[in-house]
C-alpha atoms as a PDB file:
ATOM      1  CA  UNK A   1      -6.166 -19.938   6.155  1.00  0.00           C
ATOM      2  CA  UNK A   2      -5.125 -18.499   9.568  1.00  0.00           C
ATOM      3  CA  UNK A   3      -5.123 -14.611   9.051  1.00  0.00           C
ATOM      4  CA  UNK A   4      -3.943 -11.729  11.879  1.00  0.00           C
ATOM      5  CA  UNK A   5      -5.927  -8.304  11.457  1.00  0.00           C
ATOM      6  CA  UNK A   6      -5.290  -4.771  11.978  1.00  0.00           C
ATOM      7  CA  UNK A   7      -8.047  -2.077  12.824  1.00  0.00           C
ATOM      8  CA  UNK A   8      -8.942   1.164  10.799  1.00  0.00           C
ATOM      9  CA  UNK A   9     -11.087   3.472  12.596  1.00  0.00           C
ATOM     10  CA  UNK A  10     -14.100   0.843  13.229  1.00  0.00           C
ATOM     11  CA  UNK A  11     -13.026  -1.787  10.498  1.00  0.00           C
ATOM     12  CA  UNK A  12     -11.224  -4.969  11.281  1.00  0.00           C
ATOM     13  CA  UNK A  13      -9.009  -5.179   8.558  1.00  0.00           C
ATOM     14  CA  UNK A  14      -6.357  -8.085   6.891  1.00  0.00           C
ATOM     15  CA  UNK A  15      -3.252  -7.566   8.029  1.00  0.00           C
ATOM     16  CA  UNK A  16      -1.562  -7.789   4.428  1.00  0.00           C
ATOM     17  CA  UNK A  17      -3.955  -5.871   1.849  1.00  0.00           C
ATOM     18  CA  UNK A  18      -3.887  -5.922  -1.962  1.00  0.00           C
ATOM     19  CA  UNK A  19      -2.655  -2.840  -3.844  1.00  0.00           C
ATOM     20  CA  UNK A  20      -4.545  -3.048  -7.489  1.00  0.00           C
ATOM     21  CA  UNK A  21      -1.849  -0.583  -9.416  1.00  0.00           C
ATOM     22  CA  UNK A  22       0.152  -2.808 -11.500  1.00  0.00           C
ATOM     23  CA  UNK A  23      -3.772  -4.445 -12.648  1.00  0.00           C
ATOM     24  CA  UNK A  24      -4.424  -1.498 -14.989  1.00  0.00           C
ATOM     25  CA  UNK A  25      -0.896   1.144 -14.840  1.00  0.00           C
ATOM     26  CA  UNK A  26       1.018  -1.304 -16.963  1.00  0.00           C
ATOM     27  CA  UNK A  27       1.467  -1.659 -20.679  1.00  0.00           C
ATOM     28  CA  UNK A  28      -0.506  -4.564 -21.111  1.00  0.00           C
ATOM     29  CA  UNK A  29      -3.512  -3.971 -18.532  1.00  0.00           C
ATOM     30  CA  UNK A  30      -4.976  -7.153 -16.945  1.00  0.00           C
ATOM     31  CA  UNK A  31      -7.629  -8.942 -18.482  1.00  0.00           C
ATOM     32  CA  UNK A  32     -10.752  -8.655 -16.207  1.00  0.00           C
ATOM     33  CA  UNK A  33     -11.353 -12.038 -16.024  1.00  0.00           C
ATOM     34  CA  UNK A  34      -7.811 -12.450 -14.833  1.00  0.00           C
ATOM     35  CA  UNK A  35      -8.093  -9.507 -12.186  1.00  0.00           C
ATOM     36  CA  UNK A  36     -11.868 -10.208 -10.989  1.00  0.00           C
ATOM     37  CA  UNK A  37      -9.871 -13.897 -10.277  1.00  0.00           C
ATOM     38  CA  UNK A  38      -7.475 -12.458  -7.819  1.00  0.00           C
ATOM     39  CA  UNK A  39      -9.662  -9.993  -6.336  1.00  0.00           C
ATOM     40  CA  UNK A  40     -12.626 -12.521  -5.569  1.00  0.00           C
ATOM     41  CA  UNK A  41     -10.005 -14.983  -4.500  1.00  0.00           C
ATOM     42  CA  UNK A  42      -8.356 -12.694  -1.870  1.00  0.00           C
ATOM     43  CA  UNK A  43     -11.724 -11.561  -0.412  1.00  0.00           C
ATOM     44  CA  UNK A  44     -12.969 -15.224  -0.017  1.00  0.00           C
ATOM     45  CA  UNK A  45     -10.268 -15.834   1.961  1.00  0.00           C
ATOM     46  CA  UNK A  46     -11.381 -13.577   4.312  1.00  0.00           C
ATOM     47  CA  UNK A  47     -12.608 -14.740   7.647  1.00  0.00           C
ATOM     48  CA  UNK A  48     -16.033 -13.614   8.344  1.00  0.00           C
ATOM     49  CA  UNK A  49     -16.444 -10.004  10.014  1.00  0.00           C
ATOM     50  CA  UNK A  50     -12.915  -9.145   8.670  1.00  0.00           C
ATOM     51  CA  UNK A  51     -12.238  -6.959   5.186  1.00  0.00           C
ATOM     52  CA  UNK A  52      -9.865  -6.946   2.495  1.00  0.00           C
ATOM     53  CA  UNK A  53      -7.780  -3.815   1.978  1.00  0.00           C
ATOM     54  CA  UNK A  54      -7.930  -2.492  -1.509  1.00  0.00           C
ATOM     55  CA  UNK A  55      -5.687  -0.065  -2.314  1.00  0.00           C
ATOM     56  CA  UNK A  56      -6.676   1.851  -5.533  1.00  0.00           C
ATOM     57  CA  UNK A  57      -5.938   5.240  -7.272  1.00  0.00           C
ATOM     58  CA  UNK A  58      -7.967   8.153  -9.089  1.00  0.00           C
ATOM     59  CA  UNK A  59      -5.373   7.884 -11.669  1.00  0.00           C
ATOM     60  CA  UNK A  60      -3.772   3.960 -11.765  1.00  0.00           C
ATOM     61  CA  UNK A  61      -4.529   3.750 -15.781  1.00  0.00           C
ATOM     62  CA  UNK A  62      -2.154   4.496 -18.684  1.00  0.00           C
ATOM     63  CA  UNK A  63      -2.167   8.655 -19.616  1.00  0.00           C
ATOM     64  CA  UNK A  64      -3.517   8.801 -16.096  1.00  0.00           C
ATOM     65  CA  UNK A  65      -7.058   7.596 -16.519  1.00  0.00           C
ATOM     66  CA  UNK A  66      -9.409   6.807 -14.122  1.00  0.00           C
ATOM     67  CA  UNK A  67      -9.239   2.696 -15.493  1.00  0.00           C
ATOM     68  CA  UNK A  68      -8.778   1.102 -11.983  1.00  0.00           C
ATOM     69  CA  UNK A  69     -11.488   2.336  -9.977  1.00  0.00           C
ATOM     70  CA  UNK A  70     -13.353   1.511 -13.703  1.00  0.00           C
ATOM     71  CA  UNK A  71     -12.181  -2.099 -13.008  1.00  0.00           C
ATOM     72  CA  UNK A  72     -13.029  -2.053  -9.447  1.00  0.00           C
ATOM     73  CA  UNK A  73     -16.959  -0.759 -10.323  1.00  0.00           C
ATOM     74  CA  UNK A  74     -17.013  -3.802 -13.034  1.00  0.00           C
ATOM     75  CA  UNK A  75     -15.587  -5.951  -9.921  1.00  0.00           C
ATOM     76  CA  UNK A  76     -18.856  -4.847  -7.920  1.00  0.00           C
ATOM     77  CA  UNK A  77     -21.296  -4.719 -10.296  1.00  0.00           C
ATOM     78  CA  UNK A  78     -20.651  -8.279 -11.119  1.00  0.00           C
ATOM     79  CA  UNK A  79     -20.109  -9.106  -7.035  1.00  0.00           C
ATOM     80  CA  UNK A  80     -22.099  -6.976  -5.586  1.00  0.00           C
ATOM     81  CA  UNK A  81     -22.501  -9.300  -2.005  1.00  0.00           C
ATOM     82  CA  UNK A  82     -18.782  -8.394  -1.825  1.00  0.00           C
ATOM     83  CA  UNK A  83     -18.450  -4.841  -1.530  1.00  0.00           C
ATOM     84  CA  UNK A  84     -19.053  -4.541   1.976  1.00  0.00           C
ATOM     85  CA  UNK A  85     -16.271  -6.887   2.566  1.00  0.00           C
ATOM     86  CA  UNK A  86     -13.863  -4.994   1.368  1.00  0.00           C
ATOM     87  CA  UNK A  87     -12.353  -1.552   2.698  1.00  0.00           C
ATOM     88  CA  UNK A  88     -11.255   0.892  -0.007  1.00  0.00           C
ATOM     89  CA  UNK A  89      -8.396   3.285   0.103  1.00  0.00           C
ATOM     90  CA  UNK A  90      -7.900   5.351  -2.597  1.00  0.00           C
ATOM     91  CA  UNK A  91      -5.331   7.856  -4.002  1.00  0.00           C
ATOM     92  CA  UNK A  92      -6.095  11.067  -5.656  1.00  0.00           C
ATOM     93  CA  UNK A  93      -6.173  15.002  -5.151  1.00  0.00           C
ATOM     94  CA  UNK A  94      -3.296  15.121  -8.207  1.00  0.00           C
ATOM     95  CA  UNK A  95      -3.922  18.046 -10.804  1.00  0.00           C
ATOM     96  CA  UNK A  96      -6.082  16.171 -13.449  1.00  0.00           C
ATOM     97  CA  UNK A  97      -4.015  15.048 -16.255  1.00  0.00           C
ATOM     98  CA  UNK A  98      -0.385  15.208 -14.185  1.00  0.00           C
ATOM     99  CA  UNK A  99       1.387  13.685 -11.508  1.00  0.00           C
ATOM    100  CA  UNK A 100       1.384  16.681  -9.345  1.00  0.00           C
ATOM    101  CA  UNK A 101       0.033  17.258  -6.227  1.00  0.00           C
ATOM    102  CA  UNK A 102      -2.551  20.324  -5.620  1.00  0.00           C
ATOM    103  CA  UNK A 103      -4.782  19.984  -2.164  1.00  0.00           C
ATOM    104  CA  UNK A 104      -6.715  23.274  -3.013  1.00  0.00           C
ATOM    105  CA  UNK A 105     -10.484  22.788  -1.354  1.00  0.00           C
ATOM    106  CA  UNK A 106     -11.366  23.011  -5.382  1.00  0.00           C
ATOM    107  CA  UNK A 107      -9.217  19.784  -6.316  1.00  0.00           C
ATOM    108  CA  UNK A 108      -9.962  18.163  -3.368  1.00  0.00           C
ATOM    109  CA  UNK A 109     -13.468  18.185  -3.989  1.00  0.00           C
ATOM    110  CA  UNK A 110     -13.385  17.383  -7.505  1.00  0.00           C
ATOM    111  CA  UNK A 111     -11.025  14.509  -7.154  1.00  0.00           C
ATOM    112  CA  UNK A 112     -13.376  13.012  -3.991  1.00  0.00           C
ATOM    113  CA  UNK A 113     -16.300  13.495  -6.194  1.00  0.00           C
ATOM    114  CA  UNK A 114     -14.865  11.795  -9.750  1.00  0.00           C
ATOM    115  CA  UNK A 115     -13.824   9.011  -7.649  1.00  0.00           C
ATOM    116  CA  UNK A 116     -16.993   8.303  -6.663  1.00  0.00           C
ATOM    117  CA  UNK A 117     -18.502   9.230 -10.350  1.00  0.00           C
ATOM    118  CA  UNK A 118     -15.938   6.212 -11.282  1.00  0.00           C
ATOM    119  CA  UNK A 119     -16.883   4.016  -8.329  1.00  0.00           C
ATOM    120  CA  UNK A 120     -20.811   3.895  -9.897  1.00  0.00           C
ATOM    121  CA  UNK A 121     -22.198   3.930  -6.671  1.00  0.00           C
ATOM    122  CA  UNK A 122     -20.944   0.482  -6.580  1.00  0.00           C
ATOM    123  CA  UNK A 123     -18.825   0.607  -3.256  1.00  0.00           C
ATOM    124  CA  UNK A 124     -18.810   3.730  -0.597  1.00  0.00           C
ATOM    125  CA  UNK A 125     -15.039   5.051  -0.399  1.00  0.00           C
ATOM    126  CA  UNK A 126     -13.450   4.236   3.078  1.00  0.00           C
ATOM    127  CA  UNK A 127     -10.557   5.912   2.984  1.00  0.00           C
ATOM    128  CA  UNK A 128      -9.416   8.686   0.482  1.00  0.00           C
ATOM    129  CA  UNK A 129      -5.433   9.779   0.633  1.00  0.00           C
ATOM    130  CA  UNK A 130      -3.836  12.695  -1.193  1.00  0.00           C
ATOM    131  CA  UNK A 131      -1.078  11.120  -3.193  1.00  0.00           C
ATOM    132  CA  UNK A 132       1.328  13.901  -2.177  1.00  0.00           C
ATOM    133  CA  UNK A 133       1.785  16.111   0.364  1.00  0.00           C
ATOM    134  CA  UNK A 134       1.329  19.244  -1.417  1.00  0.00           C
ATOM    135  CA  UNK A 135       3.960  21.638  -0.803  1.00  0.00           C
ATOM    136  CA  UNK A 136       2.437  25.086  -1.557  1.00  0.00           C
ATOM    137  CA  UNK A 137      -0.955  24.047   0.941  1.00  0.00           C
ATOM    138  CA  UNK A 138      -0.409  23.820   4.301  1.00  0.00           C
ATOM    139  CA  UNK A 139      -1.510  20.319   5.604  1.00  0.00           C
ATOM    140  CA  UNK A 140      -3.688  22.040   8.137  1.00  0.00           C
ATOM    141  CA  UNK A 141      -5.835  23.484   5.552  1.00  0.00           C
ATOM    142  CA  UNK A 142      -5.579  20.566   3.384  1.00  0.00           C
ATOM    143  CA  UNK A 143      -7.274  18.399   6.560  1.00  0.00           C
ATOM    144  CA  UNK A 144      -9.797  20.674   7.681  1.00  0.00           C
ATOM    145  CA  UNK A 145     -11.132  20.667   3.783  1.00  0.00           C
ATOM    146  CA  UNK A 146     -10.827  16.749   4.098  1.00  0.00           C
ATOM    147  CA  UNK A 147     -12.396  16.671   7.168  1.00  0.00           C
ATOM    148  CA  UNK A 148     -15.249  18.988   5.629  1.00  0.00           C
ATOM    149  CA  UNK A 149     -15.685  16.365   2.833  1.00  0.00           C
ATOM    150  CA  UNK A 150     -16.126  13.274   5.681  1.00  0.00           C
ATOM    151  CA  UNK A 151     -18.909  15.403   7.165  1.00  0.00           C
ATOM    152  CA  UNK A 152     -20.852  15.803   3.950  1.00  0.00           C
ATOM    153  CA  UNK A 153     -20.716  11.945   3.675  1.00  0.00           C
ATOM    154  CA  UNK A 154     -18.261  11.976   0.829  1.00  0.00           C
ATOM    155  CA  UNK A 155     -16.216   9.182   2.343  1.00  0.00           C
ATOM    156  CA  UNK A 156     -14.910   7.976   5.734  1.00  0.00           C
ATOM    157  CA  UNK A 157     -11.343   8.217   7.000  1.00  0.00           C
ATOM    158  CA  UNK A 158      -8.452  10.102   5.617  1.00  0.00           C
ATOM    159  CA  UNK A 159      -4.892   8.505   5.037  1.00  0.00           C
ATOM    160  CA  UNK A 160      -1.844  10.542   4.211  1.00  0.00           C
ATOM    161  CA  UNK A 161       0.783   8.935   1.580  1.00  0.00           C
ATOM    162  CA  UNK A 162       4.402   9.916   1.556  1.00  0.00           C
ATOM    163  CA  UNK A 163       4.670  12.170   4.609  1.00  0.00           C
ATOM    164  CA  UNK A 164       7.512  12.827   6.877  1.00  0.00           C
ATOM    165  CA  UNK A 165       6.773  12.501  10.313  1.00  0.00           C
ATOM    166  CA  UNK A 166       6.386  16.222  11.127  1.00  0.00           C
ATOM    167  CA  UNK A 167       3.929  16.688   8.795  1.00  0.00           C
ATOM    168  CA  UNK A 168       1.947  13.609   9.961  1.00  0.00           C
ATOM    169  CA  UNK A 169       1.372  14.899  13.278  1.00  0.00           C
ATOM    170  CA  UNK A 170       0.286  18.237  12.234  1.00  0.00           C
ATOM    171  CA  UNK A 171      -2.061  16.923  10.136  1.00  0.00           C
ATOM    172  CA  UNK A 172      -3.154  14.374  12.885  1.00  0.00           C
ATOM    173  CA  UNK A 173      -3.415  17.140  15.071  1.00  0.00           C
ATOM    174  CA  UNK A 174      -6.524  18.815  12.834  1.00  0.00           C
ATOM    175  CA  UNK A 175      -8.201  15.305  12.489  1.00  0.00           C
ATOM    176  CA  UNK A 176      -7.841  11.869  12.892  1.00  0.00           C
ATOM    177  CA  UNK A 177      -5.262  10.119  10.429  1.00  0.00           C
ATOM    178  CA  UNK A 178      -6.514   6.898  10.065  1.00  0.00           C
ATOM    179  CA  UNK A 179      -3.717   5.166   7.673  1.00  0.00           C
ATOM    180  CA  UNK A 180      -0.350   6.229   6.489  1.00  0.00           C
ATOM    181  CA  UNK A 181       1.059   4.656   3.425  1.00  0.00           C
ATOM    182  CA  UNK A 182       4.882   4.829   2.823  1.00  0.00           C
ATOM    183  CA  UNK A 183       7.676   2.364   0.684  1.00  0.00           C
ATOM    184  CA  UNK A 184       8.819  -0.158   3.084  1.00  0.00           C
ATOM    185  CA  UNK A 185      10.832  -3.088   2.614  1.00  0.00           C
ATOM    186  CA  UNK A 186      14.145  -4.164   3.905  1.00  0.00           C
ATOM    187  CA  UNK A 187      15.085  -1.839   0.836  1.00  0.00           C
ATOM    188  CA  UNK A 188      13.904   0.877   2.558  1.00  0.00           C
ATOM    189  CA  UNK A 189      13.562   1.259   6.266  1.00  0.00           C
ATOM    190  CA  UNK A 190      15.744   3.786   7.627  1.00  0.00           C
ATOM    191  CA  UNK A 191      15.556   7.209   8.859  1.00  0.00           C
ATOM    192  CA  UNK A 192      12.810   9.038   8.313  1.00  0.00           C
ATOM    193  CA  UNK A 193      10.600   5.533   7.758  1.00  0.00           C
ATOM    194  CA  UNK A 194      11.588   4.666  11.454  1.00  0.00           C
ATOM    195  CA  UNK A 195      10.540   7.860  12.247  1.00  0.00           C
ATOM    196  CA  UNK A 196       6.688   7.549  10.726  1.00  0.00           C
ATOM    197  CA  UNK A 197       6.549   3.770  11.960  1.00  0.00           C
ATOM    198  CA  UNK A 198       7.309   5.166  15.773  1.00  0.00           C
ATOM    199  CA  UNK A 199       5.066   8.277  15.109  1.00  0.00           C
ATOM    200  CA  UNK A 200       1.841   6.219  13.682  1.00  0.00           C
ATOM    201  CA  UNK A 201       1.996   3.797  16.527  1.00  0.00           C
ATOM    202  CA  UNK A 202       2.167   6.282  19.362  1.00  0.00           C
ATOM    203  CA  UNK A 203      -1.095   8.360  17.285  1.00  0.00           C
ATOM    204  CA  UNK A 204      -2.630   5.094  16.580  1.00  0.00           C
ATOM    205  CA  UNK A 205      -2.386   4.845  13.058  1.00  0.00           C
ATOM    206  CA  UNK A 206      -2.054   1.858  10.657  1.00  0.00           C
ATOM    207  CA  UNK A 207       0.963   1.976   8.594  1.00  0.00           C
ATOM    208  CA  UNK A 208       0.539   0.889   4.793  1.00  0.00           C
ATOM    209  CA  UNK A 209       4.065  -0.529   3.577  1.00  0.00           C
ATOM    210  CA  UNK A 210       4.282  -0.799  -0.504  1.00  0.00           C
ATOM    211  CA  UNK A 211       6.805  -1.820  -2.995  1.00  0.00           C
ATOM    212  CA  UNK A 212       7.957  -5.112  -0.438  1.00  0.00           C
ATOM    213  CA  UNK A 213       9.801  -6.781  -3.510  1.00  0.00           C
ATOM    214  CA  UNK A 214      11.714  -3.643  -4.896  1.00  0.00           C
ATOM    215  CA  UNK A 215      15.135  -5.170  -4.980  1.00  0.00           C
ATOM    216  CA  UNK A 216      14.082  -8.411  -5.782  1.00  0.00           C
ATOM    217  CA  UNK A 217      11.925  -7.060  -8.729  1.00  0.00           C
ATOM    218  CA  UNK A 218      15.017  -5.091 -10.303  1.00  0.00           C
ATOM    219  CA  UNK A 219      17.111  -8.216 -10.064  1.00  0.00           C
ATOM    220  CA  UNK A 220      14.573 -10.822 -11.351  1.00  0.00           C
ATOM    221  CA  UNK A 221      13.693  -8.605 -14.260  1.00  0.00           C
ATOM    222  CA  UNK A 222      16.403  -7.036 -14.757  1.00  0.00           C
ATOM    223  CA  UNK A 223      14.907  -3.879 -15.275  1.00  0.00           C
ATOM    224  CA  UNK A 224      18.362  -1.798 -14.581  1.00  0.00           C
ATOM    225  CA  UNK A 225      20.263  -4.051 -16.814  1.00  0.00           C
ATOM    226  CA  UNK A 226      21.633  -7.207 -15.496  1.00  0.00           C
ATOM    227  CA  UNK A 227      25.331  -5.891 -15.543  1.00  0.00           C
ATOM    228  CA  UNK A 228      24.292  -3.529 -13.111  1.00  0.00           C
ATOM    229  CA  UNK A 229      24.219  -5.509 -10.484  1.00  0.00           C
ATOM    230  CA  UNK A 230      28.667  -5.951 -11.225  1.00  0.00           C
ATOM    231  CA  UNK A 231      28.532  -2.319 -10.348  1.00  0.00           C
ATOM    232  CA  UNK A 232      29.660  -1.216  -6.573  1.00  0.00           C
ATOM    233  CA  UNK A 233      26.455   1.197  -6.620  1.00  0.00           C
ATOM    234  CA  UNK A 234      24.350  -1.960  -6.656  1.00  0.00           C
ATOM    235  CA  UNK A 235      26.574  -4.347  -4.746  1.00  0.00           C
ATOM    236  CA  UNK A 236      24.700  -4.361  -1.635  1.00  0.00           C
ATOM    237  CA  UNK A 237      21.305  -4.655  -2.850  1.00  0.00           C
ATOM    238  CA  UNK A 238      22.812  -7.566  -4.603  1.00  0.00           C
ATOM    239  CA  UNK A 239      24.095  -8.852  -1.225  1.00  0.00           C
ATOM    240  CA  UNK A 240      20.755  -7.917   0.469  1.00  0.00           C
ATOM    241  CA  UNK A 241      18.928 -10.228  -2.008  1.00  0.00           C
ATOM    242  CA  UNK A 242      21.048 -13.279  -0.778  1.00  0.00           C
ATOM    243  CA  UNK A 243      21.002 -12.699   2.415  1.00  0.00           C
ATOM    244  CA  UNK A 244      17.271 -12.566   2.661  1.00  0.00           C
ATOM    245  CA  UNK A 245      17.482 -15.380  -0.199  1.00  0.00           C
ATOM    246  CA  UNK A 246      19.199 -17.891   2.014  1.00  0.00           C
ATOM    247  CA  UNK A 247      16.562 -17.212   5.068  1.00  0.00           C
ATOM    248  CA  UNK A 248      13.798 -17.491   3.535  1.00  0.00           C
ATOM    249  CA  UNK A 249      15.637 -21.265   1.934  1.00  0.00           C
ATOM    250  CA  UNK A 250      16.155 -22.027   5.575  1.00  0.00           C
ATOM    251  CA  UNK A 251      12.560 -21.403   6.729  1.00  0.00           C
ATOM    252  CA  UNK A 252      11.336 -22.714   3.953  1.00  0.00           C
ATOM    253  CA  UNK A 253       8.978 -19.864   2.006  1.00  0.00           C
ATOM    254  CA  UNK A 254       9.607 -17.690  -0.539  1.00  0.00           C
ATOM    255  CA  UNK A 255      12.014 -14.635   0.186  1.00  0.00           C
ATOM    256  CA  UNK A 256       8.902 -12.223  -1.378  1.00  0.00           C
ATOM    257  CA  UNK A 257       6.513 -14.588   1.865  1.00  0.00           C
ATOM    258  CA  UNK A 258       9.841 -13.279   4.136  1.00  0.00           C
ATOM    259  CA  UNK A 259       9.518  -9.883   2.629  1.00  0.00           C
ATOM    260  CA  UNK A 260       5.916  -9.575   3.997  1.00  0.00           C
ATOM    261  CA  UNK A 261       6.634 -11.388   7.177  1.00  0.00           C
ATOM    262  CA  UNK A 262       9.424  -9.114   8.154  1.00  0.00           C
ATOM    263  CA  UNK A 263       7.161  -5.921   7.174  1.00  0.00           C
ATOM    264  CA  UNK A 264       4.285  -7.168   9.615  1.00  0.00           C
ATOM    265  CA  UNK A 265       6.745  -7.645  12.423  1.00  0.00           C
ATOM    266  CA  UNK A 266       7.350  -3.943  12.537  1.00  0.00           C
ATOM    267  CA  UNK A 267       4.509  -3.551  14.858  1.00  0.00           C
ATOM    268  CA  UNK A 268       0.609  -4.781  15.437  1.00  0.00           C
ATOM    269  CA  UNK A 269      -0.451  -1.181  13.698  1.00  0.00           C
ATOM    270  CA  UNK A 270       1.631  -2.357  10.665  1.00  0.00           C
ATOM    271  CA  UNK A 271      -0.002  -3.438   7.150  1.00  0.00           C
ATOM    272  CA  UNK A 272       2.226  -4.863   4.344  1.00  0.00           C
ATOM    273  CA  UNK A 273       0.639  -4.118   1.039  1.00  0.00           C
ATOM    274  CA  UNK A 274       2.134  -6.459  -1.787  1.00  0.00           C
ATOM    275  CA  UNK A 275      -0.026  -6.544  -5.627  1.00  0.00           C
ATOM    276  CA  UNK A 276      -0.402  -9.026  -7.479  1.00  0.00           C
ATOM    277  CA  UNK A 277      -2.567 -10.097 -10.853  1.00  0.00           C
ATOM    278  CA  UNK A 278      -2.682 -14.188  -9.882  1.00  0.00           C
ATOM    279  CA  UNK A 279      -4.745 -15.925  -7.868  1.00  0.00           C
ATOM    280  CA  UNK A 280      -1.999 -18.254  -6.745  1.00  0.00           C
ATOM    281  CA  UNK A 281       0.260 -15.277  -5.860  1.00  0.00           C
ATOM    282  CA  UNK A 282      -2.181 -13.328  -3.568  1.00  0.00           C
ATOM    283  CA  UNK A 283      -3.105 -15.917  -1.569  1.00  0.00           C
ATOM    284  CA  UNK A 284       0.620 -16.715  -0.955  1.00  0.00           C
ATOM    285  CA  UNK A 285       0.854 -13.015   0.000  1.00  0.00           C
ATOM    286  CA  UNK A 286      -1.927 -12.930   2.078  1.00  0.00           C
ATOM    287  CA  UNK A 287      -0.583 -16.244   4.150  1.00  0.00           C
ATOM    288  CA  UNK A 288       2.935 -14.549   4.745  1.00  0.00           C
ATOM    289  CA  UNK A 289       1.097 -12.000   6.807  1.00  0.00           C
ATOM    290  CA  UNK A 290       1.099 -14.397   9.582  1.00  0.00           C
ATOM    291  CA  UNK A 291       4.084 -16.113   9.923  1.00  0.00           C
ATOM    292  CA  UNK A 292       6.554 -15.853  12.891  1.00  0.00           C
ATOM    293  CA  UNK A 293       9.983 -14.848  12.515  1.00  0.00           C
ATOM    294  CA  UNK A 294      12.197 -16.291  15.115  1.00  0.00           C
ATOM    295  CA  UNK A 295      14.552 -14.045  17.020  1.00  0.00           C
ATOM    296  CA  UNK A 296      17.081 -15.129  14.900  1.00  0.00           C
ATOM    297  CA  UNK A 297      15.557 -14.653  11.696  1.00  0.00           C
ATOM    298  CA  UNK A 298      14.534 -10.700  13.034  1.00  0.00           C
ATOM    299  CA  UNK A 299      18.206 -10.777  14.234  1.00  0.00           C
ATOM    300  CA  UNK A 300      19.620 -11.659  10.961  1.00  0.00           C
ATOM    301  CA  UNK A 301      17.241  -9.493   8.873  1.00  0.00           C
ATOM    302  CA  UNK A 302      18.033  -5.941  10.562  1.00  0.00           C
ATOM    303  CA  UNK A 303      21.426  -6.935  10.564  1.00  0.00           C
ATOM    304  CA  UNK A 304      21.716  -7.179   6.666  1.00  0.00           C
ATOM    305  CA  UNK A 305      18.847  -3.833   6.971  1.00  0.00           C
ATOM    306  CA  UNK A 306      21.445  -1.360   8.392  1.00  0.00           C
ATOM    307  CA  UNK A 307      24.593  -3.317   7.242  1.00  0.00           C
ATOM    308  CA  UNK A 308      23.259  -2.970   3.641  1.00  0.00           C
ATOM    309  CA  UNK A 309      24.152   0.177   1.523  1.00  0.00           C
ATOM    310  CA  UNK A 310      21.102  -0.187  -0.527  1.00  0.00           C
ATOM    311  CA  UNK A 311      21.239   2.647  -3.408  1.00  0.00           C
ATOM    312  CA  UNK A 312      17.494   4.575  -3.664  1.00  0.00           C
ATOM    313  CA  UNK A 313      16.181   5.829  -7.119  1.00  0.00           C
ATOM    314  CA  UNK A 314      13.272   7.406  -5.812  1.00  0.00           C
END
C-alpha cells in the first residue's frame, strides 16, 4: 500500500490516522480481539520509519472511564514491538467525572499523570490535547503549565482541539502547537474552519480533521429519523450526500474513500482522522489518504461545499 505522510514535530506520521473513540464510547464496546485486529492491521501497514496516528481520550469509555487508553495498554502489552510505531495523541484535562473543560495547573497535571497511570508504562504519550478550550483560563497560562509538564518529561508535543483561530495563535505564540484537531468534512468546512486550516499552515501545524462521514452516518443509520431527511432543514445535506454519492460512483471508491480524499487535499499539513472497529474498513481508510482528485472532482466538491446549506447540531 502506497501511503503519503505528514510530520509532527520530529515524527513522520500517516497521513490519515485512526481515532479509537467509537472502540470503547459506545453501548456495546468492542471486543478486544476485534479492536487489537484493526489496530495491528493499520500499524502493519505502515511503511517502515513512518507511525500510525492514534487518537485516544482520558475519558472515551461509558460514564466517562478511562476504558480506551485501558484497551490501548492491553494493545501494548500484548504488542509490545509496536508501540514505538505508533504516535499517540490523547484528549483529556476535563473535570473528572464531566464533560467540562478546566485547564487549572492542578487538572492539568492530574489528567497528564492518570493518563499515563492508564497507559501502564506501556507507550510514552506523544501528544496530549485539552479537549476544550477552557473559557475561564486564559490559554496563555494553560500553555505555559503544558509546556512545564513537556519539560518534566510528562509527554512530548501539545495539540489544541476545538479552537478558533485567535486562540490558536496565542497559544502558539507561548509554545509550539504541534497538532490542531477540529470537525471537518464537506459537512463542515466553512468559516471559522477555513480560518484554522489557513492559520495552522502558515504556523506549521498539522491539522487533525474528525467526524469525515457525519452526514453520511445520519442518513445510513438513520439516527435523526429517516423522515427527516423530507424536511427542508435537512434537504441539503440530503443533496450533499448525492452529490458526493455520484463522484465517488464515477471514480470508482466509496463516497466515505472520497470523504478522506477530499479532507487530505486541503493542504500537505492536513490529517484526515476517520475510526473504525474492522480490519477491512481501516485499511480502506488508510488507502483513501492517497488518492488524487482531479480538478474536476475538487471543482465539483467545493461547489456542492458552499452551495450546500448543511444544518449543524453541534
Amino acid at each position: 500500500m502506497s501511503l503519503t505522510t505528514v510530520r509532527i514535530g520530529d515524527s513522520v506520521v500517516c497521513k490519515v490516522g485512526l481515532g479509537l473513540m467509537r472502540l470503547t464510547w459506545t453501548p456495546n464496546p468492542v471486543p478486544y480481539d476485534q479492536a487489537f485486529d484493526a489496530i495491528k492491521a493499520a500499524i502493519d501497514a505502515m511503511p517502515a520509519g513512518v507511525k500510525l496516528f492514534l487518537n485516544s481520550g482520558e475519558f472515551y469509555g461509558n460514564n466517562l472511564t478511562e476504558a480506551n487508553l485501558d484497551l490501548l495498554a492491553s494493545f501494548f502489552e500484548k504488542y509490545p514491538g509496536y508501540a514505538d510505531k505508533t504516535f499517540l495523541s490523547v484528549k483529556g484535562a476535563s473535570k473528572p467525572g464531566v464533560l467540562y473543560p478546566d485547564s487549572s495547573e492542578g487538572n492539568l497535571r492530574r489528567s497528564v499523570d492518570n493518563i499515563n497511570k492508564h497507559l501502564r508504562g506501556t507507550k510514552k504519550l506523544d501528544l496530549f490535547e485539552c479537549a476544550r478550550v477552557d473559557p475561564e483560563v486564559p490559554i496563555e497560562e494553560c500553555t505555559r503549565t503544558l509546556q512545564k509538564l513537556i519539560e518534566e518529561g510528562r509527554f512530548s508535543y501539545i495539540g489544541m482541539s476545538e479552537p478558533d483561530s485567535v486562540t490558536l495563535r496565542r497559544a502558539h505564540a507561548v509554545h509550539p502547537i504541534a497538532a490542531v484537531e477540529i470537525q471537518l468534512s464537506p459537512w463542515a468546512y466553512k468559516g471559522e474552519m477555513k480560518k484554522i486550516v489557513s492559520a495552522s499552515e502558515e504556523l506549521g501545524i498539522t491539522v487533525v480533521g474528525y467526524s469525515l462521514f457525519r452526514g453520511l452516518a445520519t442518513q445510513q443509520t438513520g439516527s435523526r429519523g429517516r423522515s427527516a431527511l423530507h424536511f427542508d432543514r435537512f434537504s441539503g445535506e440530503h443533496n450533499m450526500n448525492e452529490g458526493l454519492r455520484k463522484i465517488a460512483e464515477r471514480k470508482g471508491v466509496s463516497t466515505g474513500q472520497l470523504c478522506i480524499a477530499w479532507v487530505a487535499s486541503l493542504g500537505d499539513h492536513v490529517m484526515p482522522l476517520p475510526g473504525s472497529s474492522k480490519r477491512s474498513q481501516v485499511l480502506e481508510n488508510l488507502a483513501a489518504g492517497s488518492f488524487n482528485l482531479t480538478t474536476k472532482e475538487s471543482d465539483e466538491i467545493i461547489q456542492l461545499v458552499e452551495g450546500t446549506n448543511v444544518h449543524e447540531d453541534r
